[in-house]
N, C-alpha and C. Protein backbone atom coordinates (compact mmCIF):
# COMPACT_ATOMS: atom_id res chain seq x y z
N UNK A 1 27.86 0.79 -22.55
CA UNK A 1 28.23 1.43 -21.31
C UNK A 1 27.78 2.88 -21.36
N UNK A 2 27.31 3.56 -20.12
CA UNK A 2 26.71 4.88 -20.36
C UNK A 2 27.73 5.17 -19.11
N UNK A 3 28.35 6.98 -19.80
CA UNK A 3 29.06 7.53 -19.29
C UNK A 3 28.33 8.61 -18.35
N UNK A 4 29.08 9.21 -17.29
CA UNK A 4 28.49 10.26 -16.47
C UNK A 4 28.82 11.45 -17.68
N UNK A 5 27.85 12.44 -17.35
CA UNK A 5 28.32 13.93 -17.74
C UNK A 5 28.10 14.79 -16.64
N UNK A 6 28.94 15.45 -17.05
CA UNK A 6 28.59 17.02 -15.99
C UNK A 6 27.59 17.34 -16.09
N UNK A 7 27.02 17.80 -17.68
CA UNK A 7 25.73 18.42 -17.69
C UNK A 7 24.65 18.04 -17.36
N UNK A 8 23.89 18.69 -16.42
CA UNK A 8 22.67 18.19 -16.05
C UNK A 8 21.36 18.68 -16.68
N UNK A 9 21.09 17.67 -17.44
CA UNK A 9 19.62 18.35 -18.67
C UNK A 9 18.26 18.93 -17.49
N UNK A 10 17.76 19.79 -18.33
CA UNK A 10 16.26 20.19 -17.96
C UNK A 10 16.02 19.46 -16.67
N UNK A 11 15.75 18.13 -17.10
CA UNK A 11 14.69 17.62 -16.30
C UNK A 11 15.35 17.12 -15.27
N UNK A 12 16.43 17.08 -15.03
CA UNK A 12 17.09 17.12 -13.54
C UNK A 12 17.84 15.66 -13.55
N UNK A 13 17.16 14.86 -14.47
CA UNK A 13 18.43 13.69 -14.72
C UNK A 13 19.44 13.29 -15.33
N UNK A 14 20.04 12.32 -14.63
CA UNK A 14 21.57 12.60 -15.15
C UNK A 14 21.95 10.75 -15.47
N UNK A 15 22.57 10.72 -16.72
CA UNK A 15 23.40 9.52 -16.93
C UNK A 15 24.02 8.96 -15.90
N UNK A 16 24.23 7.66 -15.79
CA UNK A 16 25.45 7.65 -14.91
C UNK A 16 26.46 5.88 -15.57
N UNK A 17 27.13 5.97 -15.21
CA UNK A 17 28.27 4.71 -15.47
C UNK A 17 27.57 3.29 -15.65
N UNK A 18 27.31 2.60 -16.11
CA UNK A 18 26.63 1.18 -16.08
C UNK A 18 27.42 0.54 -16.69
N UNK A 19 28.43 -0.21 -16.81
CA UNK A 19 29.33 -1.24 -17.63
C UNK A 19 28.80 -2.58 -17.39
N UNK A 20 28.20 -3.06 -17.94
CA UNK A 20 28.09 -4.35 -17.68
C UNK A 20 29.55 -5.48 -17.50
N UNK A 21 29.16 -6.38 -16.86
CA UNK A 21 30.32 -7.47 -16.13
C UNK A 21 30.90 -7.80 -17.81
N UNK A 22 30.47 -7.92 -18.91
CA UNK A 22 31.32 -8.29 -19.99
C UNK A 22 32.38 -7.25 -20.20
N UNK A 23 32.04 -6.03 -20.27
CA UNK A 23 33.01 -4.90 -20.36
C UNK A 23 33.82 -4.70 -19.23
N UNK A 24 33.53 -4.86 -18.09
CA UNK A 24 34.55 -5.23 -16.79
C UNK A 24 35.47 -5.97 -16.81
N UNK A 25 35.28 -7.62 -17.30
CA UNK A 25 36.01 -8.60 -17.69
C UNK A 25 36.80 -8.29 -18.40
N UNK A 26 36.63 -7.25 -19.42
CA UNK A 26 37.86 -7.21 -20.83
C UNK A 26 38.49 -5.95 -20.03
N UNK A 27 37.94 -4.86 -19.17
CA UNK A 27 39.14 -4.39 -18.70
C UNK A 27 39.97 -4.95 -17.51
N UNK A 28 39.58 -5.78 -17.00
CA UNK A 28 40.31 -7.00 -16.16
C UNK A 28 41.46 -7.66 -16.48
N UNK A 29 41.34 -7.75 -18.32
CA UNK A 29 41.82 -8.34 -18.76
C UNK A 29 41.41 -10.08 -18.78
N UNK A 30 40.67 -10.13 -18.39
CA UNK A 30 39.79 -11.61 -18.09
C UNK A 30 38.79 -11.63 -19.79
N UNK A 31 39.50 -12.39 -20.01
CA UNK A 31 38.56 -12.50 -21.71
C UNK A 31 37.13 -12.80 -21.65
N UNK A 32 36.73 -12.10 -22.20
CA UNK A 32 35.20 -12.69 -22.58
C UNK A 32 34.83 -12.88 -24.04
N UNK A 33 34.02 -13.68 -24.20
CA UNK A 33 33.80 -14.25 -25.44
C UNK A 33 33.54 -13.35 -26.60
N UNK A 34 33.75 -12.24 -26.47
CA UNK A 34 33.58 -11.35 -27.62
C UNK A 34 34.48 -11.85 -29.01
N UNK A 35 35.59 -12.51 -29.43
CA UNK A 35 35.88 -12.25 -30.07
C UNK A 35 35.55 -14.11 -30.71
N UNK A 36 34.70 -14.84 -30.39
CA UNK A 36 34.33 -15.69 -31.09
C UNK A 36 35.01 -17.05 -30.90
N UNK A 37 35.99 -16.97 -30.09
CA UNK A 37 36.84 -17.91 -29.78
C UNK A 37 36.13 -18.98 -29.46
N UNK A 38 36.14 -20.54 -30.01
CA UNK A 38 34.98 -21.25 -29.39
C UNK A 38 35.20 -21.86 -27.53
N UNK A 39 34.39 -22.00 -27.30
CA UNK A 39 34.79 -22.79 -25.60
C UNK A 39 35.44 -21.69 -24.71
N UNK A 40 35.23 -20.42 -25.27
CA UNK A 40 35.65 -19.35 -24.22
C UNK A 40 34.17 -18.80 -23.16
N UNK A 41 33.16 -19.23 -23.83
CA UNK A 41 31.75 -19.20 -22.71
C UNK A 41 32.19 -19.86 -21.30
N UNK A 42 33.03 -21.32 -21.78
CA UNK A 42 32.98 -22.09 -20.13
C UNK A 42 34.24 -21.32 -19.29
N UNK A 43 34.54 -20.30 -19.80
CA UNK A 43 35.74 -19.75 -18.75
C UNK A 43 34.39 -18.36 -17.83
N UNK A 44 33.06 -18.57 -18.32
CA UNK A 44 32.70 -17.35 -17.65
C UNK A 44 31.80 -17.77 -16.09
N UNK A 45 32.10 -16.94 -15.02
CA UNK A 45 31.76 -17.73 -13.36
C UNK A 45 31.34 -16.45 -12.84
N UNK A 46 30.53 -17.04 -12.06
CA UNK A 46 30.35 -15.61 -11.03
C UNK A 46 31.07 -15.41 -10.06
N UNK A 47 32.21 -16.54 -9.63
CA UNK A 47 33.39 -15.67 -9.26
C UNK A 47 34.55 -14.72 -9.86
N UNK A 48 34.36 -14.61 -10.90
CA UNK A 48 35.23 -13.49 -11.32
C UNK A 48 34.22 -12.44 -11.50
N UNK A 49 33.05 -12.60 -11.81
CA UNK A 49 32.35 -11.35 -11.64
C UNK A 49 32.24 -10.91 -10.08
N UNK A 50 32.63 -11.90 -9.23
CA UNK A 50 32.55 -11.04 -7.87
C UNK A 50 34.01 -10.58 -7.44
N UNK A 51 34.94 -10.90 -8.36
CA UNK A 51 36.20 -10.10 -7.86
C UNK A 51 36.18 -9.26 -8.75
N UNK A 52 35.80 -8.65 -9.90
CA UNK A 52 35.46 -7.36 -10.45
C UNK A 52 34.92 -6.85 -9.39
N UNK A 53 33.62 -6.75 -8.92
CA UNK A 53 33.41 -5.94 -8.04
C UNK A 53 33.82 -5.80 -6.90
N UNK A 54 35.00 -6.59 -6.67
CA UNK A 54 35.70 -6.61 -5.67
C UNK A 54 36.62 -5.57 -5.74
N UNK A 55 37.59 -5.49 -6.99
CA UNK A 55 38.36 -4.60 -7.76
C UNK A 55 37.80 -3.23 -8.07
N UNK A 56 37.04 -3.64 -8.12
CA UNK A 56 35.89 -1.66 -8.23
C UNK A 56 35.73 -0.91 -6.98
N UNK A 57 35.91 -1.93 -5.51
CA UNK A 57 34.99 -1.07 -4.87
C UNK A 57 34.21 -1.60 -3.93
N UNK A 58 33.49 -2.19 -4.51
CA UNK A 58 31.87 -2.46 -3.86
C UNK A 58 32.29 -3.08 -2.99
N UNK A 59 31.02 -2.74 -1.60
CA UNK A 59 30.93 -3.06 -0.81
C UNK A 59 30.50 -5.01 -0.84
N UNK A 60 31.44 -5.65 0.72
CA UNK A 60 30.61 -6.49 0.69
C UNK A 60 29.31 -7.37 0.08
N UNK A 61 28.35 -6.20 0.92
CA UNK A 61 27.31 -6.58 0.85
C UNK A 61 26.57 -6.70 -0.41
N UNK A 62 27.29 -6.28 -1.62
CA UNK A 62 27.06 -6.66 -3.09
C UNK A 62 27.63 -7.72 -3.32
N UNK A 63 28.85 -8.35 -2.87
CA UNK A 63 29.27 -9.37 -3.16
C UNK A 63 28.38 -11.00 -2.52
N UNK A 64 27.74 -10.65 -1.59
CA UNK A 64 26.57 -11.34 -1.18
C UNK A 64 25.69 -11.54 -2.30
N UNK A 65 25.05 -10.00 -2.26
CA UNK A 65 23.99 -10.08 -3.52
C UNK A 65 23.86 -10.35 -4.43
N UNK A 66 25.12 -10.49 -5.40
CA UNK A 66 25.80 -11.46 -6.23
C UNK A 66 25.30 -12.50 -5.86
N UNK A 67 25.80 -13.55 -5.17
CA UNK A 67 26.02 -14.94 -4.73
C UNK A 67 24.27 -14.79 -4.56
N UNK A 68 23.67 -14.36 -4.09
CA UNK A 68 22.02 -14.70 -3.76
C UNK A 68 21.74 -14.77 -5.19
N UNK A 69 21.97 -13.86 -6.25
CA UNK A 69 21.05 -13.84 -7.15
C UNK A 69 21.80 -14.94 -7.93
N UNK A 70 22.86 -15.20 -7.68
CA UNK A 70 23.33 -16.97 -8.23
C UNK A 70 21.98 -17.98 -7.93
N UNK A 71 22.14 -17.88 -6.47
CA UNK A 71 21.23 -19.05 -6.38
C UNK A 71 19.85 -18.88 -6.64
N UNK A 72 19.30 -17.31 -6.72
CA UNK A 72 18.02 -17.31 -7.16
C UNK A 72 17.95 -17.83 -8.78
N UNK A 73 19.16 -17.23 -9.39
CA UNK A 73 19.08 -18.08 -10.35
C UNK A 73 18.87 -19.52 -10.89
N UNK A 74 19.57 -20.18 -9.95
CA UNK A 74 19.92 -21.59 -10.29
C UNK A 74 18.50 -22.07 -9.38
N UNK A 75 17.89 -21.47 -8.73
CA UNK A 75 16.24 -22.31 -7.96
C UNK A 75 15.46 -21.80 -9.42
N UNK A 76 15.17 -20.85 -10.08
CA UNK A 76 14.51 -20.49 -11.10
C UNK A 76 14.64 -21.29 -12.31
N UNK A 77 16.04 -21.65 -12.52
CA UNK A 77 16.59 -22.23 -13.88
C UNK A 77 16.92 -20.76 -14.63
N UNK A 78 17.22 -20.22 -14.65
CA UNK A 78 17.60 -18.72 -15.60
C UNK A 78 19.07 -19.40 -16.22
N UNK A 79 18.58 -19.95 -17.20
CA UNK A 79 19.53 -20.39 -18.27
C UNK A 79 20.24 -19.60 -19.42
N UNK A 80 20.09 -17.84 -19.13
CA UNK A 80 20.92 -17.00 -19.81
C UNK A 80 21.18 -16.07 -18.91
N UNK A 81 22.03 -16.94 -17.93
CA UNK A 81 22.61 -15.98 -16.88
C UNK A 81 24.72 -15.60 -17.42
N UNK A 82 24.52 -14.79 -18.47
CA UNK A 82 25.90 -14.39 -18.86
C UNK A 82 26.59 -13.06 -18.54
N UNK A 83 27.71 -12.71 -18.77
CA UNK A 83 28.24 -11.39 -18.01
C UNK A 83 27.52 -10.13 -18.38
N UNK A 84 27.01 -10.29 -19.83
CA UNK A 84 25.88 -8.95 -20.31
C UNK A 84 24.23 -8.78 -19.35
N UNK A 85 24.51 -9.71 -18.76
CA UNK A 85 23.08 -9.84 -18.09
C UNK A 85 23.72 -9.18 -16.18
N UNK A 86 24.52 -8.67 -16.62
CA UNK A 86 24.77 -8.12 -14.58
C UNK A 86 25.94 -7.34 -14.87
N UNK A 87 25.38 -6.17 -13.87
CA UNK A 87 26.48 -4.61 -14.54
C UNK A 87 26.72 -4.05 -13.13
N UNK A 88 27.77 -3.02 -12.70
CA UNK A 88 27.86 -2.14 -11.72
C UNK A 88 27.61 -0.75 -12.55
N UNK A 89 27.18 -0.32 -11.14
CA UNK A 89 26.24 0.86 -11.43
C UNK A 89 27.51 1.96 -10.44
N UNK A 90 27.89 3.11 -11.18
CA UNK A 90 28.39 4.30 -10.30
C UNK A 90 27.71 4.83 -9.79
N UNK A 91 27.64 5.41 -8.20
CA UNK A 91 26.84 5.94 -7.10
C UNK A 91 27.24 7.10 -6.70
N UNK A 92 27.74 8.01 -7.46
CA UNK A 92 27.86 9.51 -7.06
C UNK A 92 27.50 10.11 -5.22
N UNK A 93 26.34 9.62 -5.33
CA UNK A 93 26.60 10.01 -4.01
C UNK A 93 27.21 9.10 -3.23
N UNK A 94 27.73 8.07 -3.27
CA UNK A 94 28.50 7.38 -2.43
C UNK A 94 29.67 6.94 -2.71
N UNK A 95 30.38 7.77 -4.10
CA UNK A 95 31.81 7.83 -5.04
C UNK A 95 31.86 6.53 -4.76
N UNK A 96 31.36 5.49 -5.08
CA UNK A 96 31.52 3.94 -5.34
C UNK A 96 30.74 3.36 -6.28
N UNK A 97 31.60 2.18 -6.67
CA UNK A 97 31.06 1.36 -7.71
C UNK A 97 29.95 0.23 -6.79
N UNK A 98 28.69 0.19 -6.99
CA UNK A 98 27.81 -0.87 -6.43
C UNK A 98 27.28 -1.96 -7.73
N UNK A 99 26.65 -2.97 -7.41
CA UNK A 99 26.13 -3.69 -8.08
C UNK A 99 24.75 -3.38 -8.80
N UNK A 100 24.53 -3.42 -9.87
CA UNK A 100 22.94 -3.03 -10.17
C UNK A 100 22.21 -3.24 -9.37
N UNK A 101 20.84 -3.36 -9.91
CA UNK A 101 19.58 -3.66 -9.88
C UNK A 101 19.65 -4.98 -10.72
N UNK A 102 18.96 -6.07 -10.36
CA UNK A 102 18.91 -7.27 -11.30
C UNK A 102 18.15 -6.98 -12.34
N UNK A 103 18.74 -7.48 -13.85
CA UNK A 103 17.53 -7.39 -14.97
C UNK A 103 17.76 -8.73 -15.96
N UNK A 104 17.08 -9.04 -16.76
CA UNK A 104 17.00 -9.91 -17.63
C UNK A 104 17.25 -11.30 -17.06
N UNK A 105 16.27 -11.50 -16.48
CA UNK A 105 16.37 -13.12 -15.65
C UNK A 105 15.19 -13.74 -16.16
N UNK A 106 15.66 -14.65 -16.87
CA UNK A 106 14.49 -15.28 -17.59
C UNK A 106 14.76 -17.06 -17.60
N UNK A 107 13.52 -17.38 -16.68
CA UNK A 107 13.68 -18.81 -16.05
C UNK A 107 13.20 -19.65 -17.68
N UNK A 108 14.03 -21.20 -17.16
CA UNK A 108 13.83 -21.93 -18.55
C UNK A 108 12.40 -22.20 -17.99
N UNK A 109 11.71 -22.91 -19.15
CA UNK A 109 10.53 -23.26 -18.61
C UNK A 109 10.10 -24.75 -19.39
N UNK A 110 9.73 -25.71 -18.54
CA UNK A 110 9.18 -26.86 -18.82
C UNK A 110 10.09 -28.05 -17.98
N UNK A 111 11.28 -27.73 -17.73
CA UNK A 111 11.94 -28.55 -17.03
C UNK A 111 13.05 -28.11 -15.77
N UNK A 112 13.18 -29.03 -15.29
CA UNK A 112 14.41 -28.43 -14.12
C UNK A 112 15.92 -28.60 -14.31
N UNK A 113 16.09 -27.65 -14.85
CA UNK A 113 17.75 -27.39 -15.34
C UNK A 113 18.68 -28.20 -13.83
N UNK A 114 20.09 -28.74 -14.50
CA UNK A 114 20.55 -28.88 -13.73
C UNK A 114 22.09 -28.11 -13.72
N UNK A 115 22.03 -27.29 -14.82
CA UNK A 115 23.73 -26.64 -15.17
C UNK A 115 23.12 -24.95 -15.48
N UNK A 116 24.10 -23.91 -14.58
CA UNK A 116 23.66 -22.63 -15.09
C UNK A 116 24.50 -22.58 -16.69
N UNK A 117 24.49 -21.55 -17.03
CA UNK A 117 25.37 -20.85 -18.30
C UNK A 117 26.70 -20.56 -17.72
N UNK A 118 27.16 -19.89 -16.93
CA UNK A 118 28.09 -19.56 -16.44
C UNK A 118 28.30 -20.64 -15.11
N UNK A 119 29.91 -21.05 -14.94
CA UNK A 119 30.06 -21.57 -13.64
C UNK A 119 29.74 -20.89 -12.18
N UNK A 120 29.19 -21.78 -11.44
CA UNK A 120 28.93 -21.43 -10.10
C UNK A 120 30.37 -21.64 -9.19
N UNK A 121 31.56 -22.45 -9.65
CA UNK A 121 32.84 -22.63 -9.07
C UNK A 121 33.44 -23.16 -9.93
N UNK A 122 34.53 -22.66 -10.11
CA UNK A 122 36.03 -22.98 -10.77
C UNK A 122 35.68 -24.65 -11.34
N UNK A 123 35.80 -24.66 -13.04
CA UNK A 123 34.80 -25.54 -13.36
C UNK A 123 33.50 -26.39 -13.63
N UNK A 124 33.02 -25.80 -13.00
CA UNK A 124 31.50 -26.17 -12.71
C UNK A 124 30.24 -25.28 -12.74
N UNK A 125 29.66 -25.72 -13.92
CA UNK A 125 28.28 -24.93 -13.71
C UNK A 125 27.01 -26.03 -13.21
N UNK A 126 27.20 -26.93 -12.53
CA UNK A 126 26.10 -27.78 -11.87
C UNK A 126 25.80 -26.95 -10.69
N UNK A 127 24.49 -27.17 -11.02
CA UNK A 127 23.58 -26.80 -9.55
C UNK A 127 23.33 -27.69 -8.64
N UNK A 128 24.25 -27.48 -7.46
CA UNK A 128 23.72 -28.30 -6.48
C UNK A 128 24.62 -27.30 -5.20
N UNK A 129 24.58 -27.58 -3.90
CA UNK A 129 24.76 -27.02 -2.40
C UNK A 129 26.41 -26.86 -2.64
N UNK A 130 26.80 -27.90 -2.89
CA UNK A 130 28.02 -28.11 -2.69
C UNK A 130 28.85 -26.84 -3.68
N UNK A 131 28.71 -26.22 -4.91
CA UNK A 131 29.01 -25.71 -5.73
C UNK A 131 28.61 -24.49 -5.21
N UNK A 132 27.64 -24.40 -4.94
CA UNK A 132 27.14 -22.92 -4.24
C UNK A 132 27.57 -22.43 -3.15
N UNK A 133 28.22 -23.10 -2.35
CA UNK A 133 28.63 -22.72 -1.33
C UNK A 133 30.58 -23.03 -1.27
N UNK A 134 30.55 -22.96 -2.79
CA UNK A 134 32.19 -23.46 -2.39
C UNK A 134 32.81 -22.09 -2.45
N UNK A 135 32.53 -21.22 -2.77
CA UNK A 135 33.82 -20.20 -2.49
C UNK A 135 32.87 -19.17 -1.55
N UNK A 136 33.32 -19.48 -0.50
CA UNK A 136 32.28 -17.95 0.23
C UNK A 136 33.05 -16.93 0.77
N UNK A 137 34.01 -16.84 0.27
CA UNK A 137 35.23 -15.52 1.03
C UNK A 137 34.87 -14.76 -0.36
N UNK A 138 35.08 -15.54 -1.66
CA UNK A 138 35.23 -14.54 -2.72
C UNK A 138 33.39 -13.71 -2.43
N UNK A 139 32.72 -14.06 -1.94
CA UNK A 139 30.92 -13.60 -2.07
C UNK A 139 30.80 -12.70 -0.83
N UNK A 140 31.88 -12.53 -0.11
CA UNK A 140 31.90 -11.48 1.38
C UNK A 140 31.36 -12.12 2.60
N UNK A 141 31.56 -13.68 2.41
CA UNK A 141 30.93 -14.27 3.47
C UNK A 141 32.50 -14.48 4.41
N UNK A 142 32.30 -14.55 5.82
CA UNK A 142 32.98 -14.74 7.12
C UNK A 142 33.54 -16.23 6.76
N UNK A 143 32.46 -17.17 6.17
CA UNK A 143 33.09 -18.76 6.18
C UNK A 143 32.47 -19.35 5.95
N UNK A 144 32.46 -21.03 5.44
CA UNK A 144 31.44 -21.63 4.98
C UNK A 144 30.19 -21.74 5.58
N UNK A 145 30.15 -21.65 7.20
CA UNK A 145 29.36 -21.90 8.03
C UNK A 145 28.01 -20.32 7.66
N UNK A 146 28.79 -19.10 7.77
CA UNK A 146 28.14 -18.41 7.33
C UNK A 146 27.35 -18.63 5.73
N UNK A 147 27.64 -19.02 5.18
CA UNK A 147 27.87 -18.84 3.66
C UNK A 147 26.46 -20.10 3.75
N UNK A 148 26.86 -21.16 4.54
CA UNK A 148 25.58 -22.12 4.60
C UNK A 148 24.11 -21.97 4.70
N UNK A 149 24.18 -20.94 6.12
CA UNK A 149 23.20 -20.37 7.01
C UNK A 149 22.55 -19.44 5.86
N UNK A 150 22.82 -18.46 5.42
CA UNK A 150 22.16 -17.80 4.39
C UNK A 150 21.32 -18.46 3.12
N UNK A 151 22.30 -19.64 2.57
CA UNK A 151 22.04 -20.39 1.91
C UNK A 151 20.48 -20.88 2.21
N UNK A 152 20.59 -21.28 3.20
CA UNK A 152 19.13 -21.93 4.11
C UNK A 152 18.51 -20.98 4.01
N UNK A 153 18.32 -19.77 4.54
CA UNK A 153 17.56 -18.94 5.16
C UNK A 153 17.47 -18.57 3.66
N UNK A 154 17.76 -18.13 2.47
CA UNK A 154 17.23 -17.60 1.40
C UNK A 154 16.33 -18.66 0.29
N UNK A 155 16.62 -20.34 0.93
CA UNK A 155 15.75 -20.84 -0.01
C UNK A 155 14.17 -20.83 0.98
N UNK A 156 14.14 -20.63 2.09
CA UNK A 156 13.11 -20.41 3.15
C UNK A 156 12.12 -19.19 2.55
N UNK A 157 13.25 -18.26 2.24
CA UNK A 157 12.40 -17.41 1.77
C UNK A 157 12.10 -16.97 0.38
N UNK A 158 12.80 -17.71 -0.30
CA UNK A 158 11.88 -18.05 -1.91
C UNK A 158 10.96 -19.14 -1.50
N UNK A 159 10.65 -20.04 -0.59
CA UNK A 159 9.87 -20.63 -0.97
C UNK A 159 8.57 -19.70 0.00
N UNK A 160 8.32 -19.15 0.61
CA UNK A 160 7.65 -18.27 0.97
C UNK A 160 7.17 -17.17 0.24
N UNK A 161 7.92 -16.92 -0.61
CA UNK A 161 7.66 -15.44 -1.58
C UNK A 161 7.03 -16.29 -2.87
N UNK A 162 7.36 -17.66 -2.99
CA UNK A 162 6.79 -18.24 -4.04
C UNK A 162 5.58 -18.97 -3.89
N UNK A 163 5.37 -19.03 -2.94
CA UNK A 163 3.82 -19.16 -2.34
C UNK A 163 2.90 -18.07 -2.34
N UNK A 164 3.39 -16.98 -1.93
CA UNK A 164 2.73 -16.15 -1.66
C UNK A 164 1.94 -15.40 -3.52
N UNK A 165 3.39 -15.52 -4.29
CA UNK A 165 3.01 -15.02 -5.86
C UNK A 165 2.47 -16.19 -6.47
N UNK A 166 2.46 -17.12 -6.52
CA UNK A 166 1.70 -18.22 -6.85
C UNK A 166 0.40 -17.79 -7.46
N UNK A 167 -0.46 -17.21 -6.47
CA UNK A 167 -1.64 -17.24 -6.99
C UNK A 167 -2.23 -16.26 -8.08
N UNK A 168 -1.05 -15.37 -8.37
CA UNK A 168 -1.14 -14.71 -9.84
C UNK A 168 -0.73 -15.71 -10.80
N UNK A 169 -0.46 -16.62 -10.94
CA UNK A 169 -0.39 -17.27 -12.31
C UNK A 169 -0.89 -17.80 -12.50
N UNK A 170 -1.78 -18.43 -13.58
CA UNK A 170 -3.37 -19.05 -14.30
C UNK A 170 -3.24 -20.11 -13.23
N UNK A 171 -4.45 -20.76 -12.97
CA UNK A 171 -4.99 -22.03 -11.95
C UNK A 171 -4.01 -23.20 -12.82
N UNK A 172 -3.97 -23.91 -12.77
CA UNK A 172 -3.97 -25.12 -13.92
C UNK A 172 -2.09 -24.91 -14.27
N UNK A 173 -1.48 -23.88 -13.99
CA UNK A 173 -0.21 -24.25 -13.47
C UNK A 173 0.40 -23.43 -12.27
N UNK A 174 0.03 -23.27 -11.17
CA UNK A 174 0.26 -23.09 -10.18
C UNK A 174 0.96 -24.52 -9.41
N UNK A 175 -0.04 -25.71 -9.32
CA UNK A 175 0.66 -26.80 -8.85
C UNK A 175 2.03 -27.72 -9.51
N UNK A 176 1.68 -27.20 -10.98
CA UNK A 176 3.11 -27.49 -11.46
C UNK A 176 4.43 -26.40 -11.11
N UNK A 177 4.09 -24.93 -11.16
CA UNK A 177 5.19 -24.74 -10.42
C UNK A 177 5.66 -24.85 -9.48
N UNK A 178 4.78 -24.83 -8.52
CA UNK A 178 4.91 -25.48 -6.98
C UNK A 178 5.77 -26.23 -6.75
N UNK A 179 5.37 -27.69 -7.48
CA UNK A 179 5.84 -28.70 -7.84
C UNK A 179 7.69 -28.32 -8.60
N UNK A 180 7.98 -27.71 -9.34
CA UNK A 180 9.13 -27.66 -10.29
C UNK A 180 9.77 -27.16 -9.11
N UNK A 181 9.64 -25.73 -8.21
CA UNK A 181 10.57 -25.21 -7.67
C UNK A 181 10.92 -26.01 -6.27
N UNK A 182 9.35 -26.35 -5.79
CA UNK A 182 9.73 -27.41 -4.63
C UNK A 182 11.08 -28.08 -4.72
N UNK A 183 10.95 -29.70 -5.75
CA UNK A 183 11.73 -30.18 -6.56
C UNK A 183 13.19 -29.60 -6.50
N UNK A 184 13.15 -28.13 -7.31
CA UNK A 184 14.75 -27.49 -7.49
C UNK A 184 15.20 -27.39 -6.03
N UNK A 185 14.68 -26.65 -5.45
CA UNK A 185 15.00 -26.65 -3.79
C UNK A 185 15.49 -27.82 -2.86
N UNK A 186 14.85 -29.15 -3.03
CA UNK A 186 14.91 -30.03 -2.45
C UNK A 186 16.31 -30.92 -3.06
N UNK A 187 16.40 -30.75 -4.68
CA UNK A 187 17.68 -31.17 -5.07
C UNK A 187 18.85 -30.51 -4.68
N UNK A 188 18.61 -29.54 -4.61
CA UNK A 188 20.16 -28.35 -4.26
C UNK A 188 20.25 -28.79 -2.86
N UNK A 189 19.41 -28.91 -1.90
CA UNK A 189 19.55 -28.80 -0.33
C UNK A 189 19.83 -30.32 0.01
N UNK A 190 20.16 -31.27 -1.23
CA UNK A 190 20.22 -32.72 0.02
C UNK A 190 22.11 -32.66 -0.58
């Protein structure tokens, strides 16, 4: 965790607060697997990481962004999606706690996962519609209906953005990813 300071060095930048969601959790009091306990991984969800940032602060519209980068996760396969991998960031100028910047998302590769690392709902880390869209009050959504509609409209536009980057990756697997994420998309959406 990096703390703010007053002092502002030379070059005009300044530290600021980054706790990642594991260190949130233990001041939550919500255990995280730090201390080795076995089978304490399956207690970790991205709904309690979205009521941490619920508890901090943040706006809504992070609690969305949360829930998107769930499912960007789970269309990718990012099979080390754990609480050290997603932090709130302090915003001085806006004396609030917000959600990072996404980092360390690293898709499995060779097959199409069907379980994240962490649950997507109370019990469950399977990827599919139904799981993704089951809690949408805790993600800042109005209601399931909302919570659906986005759902749609963001695999629309991974599969658009994944067309479009496609053609940076070597010839000769382009149609297999095509193919893999098509696939992930089409399983989550029936």
């Amino acid at each position: 965790m990096y703390i703010c300071s007053d002092r502002t060095p030379p070059n005009g930048l300044r530290s600021v607060a980054t706790p990642c969601f594991a260190t949130l959790l233990n001041l939550l009091e919500t255990e995280y697997p730090s201390s080795g306990r076995p089978g304490v991984e399956t207690d970790w969800s991205y709904s309690l990481l979205a009521i941490a940032l619920r508890t901090l602060g943040a706006p809504a519209k992070d609690l969305r962004e949360l829930w998107r980068r769930m499912v960007f996760n789970a269309l990718v396969g990012n099979n080390d999606d754990h609480p050290r991998n997603h932090a709130a960031i302090y915003r001085p100028e806006e004396k609030r706690w917000r959600l990072s910047p996404a980092f360390d998302i690293v898709p499995e590769q060779g097959y199409l996962p069907t379980n994240l690392s962490m649950q997507i709902t109370t019990g469950s880390s399977a990827i599919n519609m139904a799981n993704l869209l089951a809690n949408p009050v805790i993600f800042g959504f109005e209601d399931r209906e909302h919570n659906k509609r986005e759902f749609h409209e963001f695999c629309e536009k991974f599969i658009f953005a994944l067309s479009a980057c496609l053609c940076s990756f070597p010839e000769g697997s382009q149609a297999d990813l095509a193919e893999r994420f098509k696939q992930q998309v089409i399983s989550m959406t029936e």
